[in-house]
PDB file of N, CA and C in Angstrom:
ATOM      1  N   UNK A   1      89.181  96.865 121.134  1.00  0.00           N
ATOM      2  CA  UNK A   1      89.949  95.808 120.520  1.00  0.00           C
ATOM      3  C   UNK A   1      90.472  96.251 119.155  1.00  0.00           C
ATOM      4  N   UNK A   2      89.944  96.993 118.280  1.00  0.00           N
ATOM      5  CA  UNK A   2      89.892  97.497 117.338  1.00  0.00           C
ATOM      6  C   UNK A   2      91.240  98.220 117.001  1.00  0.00           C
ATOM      7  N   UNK A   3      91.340  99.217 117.569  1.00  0.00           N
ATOM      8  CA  UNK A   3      92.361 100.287 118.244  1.00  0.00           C
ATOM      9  C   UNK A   3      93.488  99.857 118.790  1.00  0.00           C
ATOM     10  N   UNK A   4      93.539  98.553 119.612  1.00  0.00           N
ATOM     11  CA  UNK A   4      94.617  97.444 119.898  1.00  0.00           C
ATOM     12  C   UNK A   4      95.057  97.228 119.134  1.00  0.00           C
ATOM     13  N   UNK A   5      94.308  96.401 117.685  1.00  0.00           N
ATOM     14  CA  UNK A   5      94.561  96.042 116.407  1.00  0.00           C
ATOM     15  C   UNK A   5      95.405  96.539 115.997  1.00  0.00           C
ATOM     16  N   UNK A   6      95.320  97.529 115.674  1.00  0.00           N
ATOM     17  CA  UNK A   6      95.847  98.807 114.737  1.00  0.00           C
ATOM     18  C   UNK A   6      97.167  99.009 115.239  1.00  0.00           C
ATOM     19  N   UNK A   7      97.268  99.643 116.569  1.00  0.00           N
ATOM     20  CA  UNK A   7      98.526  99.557 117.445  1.00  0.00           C
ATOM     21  C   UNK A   7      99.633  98.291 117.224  1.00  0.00           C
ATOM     22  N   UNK A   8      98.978  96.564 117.059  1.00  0.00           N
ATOM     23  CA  UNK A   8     100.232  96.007 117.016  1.00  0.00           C
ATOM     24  C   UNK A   8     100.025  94.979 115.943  1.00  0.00           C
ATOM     25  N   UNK A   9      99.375  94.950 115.328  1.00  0.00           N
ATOM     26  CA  UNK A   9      99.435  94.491 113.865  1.00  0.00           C
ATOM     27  C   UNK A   9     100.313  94.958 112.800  1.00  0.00           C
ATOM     28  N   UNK A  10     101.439  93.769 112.330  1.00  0.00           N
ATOM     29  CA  UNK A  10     102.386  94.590 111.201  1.00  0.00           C
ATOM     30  C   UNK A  10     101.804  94.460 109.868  1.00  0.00           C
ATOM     31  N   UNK A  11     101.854  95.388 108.986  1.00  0.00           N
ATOM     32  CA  UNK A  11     101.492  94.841 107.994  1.00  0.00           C
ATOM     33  C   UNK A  11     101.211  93.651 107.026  1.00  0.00           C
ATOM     34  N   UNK A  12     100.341  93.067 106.731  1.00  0.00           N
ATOM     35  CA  UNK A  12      99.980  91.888 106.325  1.00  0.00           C
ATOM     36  C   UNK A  12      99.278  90.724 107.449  1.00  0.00           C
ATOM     37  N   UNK A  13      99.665  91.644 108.650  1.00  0.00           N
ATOM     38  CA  UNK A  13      99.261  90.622 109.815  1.00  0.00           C
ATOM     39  C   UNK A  13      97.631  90.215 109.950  1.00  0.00           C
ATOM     40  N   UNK A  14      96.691  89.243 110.299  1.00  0.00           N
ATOM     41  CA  UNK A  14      95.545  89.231 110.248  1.00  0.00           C
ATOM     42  C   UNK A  14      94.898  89.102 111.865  1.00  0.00           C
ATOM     43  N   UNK A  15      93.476  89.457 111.639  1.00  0.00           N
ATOM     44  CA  UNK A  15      92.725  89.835 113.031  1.00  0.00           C
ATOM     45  C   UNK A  15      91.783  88.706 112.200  1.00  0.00           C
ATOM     46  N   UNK A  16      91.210  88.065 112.825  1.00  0.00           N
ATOM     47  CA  UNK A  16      89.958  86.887 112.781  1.00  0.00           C
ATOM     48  C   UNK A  16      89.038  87.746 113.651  1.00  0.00           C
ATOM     49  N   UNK A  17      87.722  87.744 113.490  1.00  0.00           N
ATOM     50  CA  UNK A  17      86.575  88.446 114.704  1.00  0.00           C
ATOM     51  C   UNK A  17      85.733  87.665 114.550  1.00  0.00           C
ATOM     52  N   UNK A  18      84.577  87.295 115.661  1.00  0.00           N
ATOM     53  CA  UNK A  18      83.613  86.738 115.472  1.00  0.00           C
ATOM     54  C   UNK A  18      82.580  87.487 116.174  1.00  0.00           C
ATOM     55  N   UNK A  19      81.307  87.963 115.386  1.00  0.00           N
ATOM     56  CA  UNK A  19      80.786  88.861 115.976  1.00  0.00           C
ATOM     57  C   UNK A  19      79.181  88.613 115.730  1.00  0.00           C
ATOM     58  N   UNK A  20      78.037  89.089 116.250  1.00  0.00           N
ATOM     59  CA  UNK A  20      76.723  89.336 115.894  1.00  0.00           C
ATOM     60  C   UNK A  20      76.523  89.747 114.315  1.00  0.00           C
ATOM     61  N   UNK A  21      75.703  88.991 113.513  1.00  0.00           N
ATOM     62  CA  UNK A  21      75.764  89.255 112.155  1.00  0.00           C
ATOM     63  C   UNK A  21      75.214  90.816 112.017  1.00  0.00           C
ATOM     64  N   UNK A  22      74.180  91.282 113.072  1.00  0.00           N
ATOM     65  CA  UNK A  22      73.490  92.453 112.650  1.00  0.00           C
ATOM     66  C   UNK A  22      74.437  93.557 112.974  1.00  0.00           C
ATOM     67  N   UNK A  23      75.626  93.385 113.886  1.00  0.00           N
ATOM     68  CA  UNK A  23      76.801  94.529 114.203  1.00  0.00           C
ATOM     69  C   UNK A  23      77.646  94.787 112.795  1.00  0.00           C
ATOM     70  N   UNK A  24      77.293  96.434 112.811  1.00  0.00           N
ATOM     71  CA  UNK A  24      78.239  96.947 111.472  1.00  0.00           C
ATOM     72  C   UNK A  24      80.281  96.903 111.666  1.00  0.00           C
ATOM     73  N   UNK A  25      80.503  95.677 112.296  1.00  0.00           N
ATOM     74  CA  UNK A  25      81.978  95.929 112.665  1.00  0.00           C
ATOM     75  C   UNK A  25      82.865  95.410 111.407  1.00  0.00           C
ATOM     76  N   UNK A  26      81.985  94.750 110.508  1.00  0.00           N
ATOM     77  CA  UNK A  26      82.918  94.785 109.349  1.00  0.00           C
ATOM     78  C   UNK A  26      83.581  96.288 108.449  1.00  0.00           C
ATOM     79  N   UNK A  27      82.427  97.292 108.556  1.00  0.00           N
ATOM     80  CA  UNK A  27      82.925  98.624 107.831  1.00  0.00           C
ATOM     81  C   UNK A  27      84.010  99.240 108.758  1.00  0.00           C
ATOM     82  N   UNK A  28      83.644  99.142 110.096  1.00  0.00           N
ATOM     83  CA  UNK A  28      84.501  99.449 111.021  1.00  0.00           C
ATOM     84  C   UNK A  28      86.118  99.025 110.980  1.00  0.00           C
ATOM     85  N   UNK A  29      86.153  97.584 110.468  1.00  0.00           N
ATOM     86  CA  UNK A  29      87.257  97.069 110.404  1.00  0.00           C
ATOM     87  C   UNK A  29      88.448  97.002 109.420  1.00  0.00           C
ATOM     88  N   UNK A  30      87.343  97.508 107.875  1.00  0.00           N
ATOM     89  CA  UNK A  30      87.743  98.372 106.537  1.00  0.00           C
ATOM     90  C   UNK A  30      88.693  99.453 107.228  1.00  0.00           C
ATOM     91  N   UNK A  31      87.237 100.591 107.558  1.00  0.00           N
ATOM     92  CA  UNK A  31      88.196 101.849 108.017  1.00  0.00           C
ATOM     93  C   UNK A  31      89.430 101.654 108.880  1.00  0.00           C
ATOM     94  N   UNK A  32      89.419 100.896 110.028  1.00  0.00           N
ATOM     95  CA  UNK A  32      90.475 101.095 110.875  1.00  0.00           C
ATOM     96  C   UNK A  32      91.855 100.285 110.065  1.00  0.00           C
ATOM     97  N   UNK A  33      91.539  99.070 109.963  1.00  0.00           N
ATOM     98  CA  UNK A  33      93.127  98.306 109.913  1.00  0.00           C
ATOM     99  C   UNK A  33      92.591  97.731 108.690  1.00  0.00           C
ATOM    100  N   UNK A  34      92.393  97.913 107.347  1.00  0.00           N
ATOM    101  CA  UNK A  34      91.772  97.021 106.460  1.00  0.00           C
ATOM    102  C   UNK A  34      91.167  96.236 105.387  1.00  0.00           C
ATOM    103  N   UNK A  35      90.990  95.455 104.741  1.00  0.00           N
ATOM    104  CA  UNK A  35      90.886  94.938 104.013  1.00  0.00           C
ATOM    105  C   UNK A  35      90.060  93.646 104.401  1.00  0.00           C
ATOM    106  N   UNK A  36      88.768  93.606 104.998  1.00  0.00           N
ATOM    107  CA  UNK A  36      88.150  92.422 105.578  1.00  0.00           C
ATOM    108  C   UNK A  36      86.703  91.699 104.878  1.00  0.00           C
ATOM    109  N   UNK A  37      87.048  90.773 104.655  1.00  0.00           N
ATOM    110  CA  UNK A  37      86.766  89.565 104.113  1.00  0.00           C
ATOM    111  C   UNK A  37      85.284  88.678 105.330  1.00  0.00           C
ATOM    112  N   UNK A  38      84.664  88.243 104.521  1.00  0.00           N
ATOM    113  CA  UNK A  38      83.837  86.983 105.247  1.00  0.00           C
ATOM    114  C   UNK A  38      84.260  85.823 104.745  1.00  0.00           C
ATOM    115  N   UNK A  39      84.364  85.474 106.069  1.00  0.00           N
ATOM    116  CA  UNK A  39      84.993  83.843 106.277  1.00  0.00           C
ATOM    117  C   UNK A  39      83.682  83.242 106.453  1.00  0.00           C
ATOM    118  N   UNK A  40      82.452  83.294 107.028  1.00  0.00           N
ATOM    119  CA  UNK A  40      81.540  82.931 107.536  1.00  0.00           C
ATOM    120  C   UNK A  40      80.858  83.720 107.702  1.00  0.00           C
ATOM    121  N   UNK A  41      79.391  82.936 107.450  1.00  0.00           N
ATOM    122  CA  UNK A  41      78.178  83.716 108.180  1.00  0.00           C
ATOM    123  C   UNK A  41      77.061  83.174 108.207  1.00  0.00           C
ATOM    124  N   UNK A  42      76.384  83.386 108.997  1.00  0.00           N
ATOM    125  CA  UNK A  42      74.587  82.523 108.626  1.00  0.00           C
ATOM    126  C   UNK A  42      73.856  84.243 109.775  1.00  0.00           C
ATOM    127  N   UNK A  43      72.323  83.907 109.786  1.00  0.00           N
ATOM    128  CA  UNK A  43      71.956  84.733 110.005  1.00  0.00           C
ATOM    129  C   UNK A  43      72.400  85.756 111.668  1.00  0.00           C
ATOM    130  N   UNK A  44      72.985  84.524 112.764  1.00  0.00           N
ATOM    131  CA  UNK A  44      72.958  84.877 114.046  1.00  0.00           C
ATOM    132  C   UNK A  44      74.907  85.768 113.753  1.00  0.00           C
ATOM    133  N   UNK A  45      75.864  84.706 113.164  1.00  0.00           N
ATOM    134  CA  UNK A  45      77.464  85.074 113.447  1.00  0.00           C
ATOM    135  C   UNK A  45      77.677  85.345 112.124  1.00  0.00           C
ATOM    136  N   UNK A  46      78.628  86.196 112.199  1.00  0.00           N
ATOM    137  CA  UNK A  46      79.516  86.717 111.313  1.00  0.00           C
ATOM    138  C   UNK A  46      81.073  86.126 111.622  1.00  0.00           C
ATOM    139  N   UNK A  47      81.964  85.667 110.724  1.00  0.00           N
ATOM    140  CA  UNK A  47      83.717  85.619 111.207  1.00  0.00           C
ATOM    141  C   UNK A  47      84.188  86.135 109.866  1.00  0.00           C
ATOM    142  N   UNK A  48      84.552  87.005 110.593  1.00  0.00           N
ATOM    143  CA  UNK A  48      85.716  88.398 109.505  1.00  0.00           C
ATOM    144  C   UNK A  48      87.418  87.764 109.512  1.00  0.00           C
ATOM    145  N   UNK A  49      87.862  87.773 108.388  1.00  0.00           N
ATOM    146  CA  UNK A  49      89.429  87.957 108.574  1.00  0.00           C
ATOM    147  C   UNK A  49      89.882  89.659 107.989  1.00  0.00           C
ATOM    148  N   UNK A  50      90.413  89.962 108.635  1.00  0.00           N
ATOM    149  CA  UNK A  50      91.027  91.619 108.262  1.00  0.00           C
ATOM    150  C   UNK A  50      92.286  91.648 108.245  1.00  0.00           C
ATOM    151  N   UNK A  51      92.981  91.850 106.960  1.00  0.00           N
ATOM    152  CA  UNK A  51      94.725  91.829 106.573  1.00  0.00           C
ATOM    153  C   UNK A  51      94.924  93.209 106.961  1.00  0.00           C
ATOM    154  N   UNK A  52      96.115  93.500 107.995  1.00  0.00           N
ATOM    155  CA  UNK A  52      96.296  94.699 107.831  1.00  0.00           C
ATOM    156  C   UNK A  52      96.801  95.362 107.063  1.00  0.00           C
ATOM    157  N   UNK A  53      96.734  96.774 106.821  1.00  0.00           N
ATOM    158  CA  UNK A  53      97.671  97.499 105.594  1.00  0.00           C
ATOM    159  C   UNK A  53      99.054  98.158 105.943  1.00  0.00           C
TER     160      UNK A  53
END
């Protein structure tokens, strides 16, 4: 999904994720397309917004 991202996201465009809090996909989402932010979290979910660059 990640790699999708990247492919059709225009700049400034945003990806929302909602994921397992203990998954490292926020650094993941830095490196690939990013600039990502917590929108949310408690101990079980995480929701990321990631602006692309």
């Amino acid at each position: 999904m990640f790699d999708e991202a990247t492919r059709v996201l225009r700049p400034g465009g945003q990806l929302w994720c909602v994921f397992n809090s203990h998954l490292p996909y926020r650094k993941e989402l830095n490196v690939r397309l990013g600039r990502t932010q917590i929108a949310l979290q408690d101990p079980n979910f995480t929701v990321t917004v990631t602006t692309a660059r």
